[in-house]
N, C-alpha and C. Protein backbone atom coordinates (compact mmCIF):
# COMPACT_ATOMS: atom_id res chain seq x y z
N UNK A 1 0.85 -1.18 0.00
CA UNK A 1 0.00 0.00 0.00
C UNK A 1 0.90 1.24 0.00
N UNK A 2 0.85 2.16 -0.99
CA UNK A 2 1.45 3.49 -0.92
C UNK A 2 0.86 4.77 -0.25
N UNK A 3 1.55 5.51 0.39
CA UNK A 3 1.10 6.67 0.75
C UNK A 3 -0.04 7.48 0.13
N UNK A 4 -0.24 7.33 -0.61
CA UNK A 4 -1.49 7.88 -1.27
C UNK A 4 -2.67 6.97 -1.07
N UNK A 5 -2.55 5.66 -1.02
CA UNK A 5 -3.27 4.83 -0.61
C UNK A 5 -3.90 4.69 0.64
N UNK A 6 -3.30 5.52 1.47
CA UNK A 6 -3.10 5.26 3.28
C UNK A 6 -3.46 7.04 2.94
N UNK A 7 -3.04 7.82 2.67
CA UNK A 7 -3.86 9.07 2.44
C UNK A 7 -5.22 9.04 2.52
N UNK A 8 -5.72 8.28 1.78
CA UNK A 8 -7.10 8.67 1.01
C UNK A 8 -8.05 7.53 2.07
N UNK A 9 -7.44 7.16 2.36
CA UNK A 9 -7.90 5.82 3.11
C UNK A 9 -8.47 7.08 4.77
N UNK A 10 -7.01 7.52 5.31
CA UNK A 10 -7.14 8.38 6.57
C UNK A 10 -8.06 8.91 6.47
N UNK A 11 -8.29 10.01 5.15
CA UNK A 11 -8.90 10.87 5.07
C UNK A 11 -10.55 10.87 5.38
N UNK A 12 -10.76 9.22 4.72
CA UNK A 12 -11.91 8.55 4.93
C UNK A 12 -12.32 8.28 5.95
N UNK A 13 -11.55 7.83 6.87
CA UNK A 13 -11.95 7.45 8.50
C UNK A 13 -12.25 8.79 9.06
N UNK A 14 -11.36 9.83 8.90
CA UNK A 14 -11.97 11.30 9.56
C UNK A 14 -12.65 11.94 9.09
N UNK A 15 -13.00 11.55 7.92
CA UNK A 15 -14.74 12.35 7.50
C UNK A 15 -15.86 11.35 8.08
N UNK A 16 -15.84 9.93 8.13
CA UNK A 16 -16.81 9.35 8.79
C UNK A 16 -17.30 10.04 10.15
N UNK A 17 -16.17 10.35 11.06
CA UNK A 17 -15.96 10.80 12.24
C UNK A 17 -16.69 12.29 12.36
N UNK A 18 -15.99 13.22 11.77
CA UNK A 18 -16.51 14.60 11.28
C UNK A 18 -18.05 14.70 10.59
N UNK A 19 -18.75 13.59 9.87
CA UNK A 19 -19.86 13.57 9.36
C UNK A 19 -20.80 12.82 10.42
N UNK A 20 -20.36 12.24 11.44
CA UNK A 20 -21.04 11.55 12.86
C UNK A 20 -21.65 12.79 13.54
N UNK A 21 -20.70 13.73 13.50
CA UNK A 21 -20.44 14.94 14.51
C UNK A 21 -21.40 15.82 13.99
N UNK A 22 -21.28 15.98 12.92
CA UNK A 22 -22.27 17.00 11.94
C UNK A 22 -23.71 16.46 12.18
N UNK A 23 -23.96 15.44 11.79
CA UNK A 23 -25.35 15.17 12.08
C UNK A 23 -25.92 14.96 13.11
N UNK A 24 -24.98 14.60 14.51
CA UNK A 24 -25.26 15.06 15.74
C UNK A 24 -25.73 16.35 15.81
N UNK A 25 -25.06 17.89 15.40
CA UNK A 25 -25.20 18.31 15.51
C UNK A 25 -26.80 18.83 14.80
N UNK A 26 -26.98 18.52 13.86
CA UNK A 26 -28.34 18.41 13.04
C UNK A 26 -29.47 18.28 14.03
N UNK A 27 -29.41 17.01 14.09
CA UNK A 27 -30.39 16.43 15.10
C UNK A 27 -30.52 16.98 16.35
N UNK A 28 -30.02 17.89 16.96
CA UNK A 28 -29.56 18.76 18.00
C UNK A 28 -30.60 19.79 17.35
N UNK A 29 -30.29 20.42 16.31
CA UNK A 29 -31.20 21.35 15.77
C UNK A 29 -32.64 20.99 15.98
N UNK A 30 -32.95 19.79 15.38
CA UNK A 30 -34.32 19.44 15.29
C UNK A 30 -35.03 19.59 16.61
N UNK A 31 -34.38 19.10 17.83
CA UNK A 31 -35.03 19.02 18.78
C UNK A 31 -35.17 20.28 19.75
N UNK A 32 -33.99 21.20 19.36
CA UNK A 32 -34.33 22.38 20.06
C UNK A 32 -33.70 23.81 19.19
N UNK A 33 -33.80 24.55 19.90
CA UNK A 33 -33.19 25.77 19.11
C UNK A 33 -32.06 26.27 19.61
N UNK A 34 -30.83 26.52 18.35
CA UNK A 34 -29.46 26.32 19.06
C UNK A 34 -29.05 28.02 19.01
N UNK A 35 -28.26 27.85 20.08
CA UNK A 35 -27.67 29.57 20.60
C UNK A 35 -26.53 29.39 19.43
N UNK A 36 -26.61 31.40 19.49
CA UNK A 36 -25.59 31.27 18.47
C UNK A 36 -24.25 30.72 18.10
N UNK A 37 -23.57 30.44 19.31
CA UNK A 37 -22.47 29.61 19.15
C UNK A 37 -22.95 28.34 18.93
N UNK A 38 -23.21 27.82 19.27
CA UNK A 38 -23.85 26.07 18.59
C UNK A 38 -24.77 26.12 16.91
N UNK A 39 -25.13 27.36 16.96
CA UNK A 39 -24.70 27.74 15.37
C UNK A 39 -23.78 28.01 14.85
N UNK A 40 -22.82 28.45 15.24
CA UNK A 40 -21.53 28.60 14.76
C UNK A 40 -20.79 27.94 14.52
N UNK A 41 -21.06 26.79 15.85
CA UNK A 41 -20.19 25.46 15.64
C UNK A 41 -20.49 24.36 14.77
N UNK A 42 -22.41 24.10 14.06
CA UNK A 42 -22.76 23.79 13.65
C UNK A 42 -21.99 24.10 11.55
N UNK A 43 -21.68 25.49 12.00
CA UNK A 43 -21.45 25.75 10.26
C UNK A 43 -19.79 25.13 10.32
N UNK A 44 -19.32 25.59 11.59
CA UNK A 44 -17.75 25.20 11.62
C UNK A 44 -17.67 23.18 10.96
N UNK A 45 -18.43 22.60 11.65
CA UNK A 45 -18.54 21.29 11.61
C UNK A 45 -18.87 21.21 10.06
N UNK A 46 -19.83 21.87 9.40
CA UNK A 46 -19.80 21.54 8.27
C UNK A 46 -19.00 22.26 7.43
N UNK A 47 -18.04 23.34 7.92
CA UNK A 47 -16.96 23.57 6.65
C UNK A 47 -15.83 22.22 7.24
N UNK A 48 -15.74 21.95 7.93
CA UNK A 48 -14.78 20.37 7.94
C UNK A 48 -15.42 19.85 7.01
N UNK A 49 -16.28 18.86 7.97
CA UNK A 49 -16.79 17.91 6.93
C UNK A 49 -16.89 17.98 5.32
N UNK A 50 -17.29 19.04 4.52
CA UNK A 50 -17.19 19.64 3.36
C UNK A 50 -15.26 19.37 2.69
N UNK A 51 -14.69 20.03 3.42
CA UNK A 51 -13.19 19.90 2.97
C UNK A 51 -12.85 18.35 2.95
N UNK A 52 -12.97 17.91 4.15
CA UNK A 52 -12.84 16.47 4.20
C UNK A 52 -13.00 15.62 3.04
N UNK A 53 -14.39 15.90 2.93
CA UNK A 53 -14.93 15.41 1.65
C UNK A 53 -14.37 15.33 0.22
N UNK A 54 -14.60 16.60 -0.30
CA UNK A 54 -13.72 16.57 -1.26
C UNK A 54 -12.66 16.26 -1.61
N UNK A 55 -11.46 16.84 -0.36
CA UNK A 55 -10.47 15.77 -0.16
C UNK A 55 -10.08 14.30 -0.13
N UNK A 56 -10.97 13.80 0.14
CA UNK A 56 -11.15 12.33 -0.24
C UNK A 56 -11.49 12.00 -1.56
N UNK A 57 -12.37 12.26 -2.04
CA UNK A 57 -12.55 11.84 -3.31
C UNK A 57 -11.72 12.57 -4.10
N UNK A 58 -10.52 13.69 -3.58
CA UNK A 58 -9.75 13.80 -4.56
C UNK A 58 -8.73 13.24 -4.44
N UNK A 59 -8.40 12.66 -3.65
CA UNK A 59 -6.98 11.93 -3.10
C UNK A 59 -7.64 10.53 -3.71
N UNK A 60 -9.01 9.75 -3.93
CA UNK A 60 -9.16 8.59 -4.45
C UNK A 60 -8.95 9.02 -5.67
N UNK A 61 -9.46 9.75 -6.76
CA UNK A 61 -9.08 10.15 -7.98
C UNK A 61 -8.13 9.58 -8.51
N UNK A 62 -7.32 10.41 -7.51
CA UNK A 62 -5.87 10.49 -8.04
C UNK A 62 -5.61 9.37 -7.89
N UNK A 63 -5.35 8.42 -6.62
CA UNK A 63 -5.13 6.73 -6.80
C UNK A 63 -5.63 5.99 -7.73
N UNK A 64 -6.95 6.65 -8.10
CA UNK A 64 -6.76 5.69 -9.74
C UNK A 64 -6.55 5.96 -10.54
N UNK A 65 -5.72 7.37 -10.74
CA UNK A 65 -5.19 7.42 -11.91
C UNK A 65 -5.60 8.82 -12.21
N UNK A 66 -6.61 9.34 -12.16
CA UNK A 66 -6.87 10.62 -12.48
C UNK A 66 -5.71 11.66 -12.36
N UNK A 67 -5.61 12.62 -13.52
CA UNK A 67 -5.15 13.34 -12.86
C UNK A 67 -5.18 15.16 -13.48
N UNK A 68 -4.56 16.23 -12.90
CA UNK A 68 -5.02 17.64 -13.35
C UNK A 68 -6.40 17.74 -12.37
N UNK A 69 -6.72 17.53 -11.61
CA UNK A 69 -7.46 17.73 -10.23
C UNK A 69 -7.31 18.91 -9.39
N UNK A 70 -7.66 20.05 -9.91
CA UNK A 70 -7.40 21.32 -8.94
C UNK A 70 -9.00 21.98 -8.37
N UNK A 71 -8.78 21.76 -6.97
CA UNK A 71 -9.69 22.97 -6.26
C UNK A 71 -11.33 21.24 -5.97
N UNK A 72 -12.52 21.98 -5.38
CA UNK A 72 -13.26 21.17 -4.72
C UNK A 72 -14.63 21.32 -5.91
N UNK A 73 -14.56 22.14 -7.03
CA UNK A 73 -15.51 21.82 -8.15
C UNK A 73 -14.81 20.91 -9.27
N UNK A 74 -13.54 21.20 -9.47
CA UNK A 74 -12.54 19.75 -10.36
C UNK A 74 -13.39 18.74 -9.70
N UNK A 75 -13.27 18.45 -8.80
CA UNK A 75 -12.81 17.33 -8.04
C UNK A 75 -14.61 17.04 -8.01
N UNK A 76 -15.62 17.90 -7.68
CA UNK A 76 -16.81 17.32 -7.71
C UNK A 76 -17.32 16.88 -8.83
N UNK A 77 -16.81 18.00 -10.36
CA UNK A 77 -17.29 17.20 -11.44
C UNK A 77 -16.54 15.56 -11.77
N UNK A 78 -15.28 15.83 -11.49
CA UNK A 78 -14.93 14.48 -11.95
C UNK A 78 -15.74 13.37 -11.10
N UNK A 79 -15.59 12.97 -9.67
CA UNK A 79 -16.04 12.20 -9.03
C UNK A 79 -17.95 12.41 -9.39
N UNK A 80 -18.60 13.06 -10.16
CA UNK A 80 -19.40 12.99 -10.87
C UNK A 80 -19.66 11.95 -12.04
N UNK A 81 -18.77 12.89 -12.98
CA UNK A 81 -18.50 11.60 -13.97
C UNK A 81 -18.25 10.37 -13.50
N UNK A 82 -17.33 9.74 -12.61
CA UNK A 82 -17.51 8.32 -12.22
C UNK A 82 -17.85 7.92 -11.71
N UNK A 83 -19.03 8.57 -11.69
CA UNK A 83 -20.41 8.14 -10.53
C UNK A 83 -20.09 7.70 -8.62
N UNK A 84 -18.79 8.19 -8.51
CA UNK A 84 -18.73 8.80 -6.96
C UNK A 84 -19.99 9.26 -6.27
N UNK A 85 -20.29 10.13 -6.82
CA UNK A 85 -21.47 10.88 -6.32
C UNK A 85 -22.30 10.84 -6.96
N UNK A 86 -24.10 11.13 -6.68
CA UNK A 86 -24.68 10.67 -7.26
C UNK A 86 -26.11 12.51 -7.81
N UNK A 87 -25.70 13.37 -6.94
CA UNK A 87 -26.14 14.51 -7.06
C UNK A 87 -25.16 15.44 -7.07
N UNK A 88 -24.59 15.63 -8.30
CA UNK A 88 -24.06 16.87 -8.83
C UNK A 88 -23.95 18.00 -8.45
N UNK A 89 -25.17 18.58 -8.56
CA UNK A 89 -25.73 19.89 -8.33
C UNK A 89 -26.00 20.22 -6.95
N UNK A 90 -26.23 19.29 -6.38
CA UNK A 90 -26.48 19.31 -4.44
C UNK A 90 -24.89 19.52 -4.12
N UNK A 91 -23.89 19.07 -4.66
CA UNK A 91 -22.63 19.36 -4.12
C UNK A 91 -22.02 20.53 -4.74
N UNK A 92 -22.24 20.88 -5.83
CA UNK A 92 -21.90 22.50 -6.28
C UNK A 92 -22.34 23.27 -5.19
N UNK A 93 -23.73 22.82 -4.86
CA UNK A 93 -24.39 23.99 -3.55
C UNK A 93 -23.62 24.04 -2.58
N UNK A 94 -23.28 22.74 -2.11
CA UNK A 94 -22.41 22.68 -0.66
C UNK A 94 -21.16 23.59 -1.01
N UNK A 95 -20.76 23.80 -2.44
CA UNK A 95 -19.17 24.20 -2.39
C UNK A 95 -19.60 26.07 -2.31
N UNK A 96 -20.96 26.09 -2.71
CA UNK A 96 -21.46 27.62 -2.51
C UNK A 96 -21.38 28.00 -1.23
N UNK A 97 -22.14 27.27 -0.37
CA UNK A 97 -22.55 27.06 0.72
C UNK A 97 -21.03 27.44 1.53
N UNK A 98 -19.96 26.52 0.95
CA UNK A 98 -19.09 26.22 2.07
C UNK A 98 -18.15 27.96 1.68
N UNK A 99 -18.36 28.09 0.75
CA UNK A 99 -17.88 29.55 0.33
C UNK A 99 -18.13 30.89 1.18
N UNK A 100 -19.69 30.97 0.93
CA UNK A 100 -20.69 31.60 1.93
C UNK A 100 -20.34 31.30 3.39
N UNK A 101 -19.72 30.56 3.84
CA UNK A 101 -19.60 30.14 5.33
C UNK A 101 -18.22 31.11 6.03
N UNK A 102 -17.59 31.77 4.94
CA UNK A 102 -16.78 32.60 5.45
C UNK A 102 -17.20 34.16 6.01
N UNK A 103 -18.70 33.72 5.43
CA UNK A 103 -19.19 35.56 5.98
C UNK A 103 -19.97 35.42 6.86
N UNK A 104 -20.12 34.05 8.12
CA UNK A 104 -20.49 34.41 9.22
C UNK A 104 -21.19 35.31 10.08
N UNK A 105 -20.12 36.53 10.33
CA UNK A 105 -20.48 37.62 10.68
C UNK A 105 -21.77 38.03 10.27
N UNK A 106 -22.29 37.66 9.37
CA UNK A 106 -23.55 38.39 8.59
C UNK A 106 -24.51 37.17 9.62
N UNK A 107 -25.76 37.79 10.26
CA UNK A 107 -26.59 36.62 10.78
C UNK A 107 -27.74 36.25 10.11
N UNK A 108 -28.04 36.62 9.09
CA UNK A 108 -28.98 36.89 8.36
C UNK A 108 -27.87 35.35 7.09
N UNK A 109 -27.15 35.64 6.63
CA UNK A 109 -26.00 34.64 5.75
C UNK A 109 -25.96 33.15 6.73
N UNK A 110 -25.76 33.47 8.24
CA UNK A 110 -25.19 32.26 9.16
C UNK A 110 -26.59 31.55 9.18
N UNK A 111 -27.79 32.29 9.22
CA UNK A 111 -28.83 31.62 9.71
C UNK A 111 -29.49 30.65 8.35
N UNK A 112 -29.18 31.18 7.17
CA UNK A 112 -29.49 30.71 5.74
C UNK A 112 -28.45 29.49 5.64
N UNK A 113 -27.00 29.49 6.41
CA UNK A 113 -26.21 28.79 6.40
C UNK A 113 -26.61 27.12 7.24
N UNK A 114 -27.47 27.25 8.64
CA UNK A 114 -27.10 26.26 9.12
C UNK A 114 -28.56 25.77 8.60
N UNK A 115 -29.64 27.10 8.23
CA UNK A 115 -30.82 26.17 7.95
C UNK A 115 -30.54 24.95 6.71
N UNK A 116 -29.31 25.64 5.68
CA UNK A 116 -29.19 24.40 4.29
C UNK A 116 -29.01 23.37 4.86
N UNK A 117 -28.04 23.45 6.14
CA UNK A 117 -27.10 22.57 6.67
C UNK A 117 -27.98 21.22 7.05
């Protein structure tokens, strides 16, 4: 097994982990209404999980061979095309989404943020 192999592999075990956490946090939502820091932490959890993500399926890419893979829309169309993923357009949003997650500060942006979430 090569380093890239054991890369993409890691990467996988800590998005399982990070995507546990996220939907904890979800379900947290559902049942009550979260103060703004547990919104905050809620968007934080999903700009991980988001990076994670992509990161993985771009680090698998590349183990099979793919390659010219730059940035987290490369990487969503390709793992598109090989049917990685199975909604396209729901993950363009997330990469909007995860874009949008840098303007926080705005509560009116954060609150549009954790409701996608």
């Amino acid at each position: 097994m090569n380093d890239q192999d054991i890369r993409w592999q890691q990467r996988f075990a800590n998005y399982k982990k990070a995507l546990a956490q996220l939907k904890n946090a979800v379900e947290l939502s559902k049942q009550r209404a979260l103060s703004q820091l547990e919104k905050q932490g809620v968007i934080q959890a999903f700009e991980f999980t988001h990076e994670l993500a992509w990161n993985v399926l771009k680090d698998y890419l590349e183990d099979q061979g793919m390659q010219n893979i730059n940035g987290s829309k490369d990487t969503t169309r390709a793992a598109f095309k090989v049917a990685l993923i199975v909604n396209g357009e729901q993950w363009m949003a997330m990469i909007q989404s995860r874009n949008l997650s840098s303007h926080t500060y705005n509560e009116h942006t954060a609150e549009q943020l954790v409701t996608a979430i």
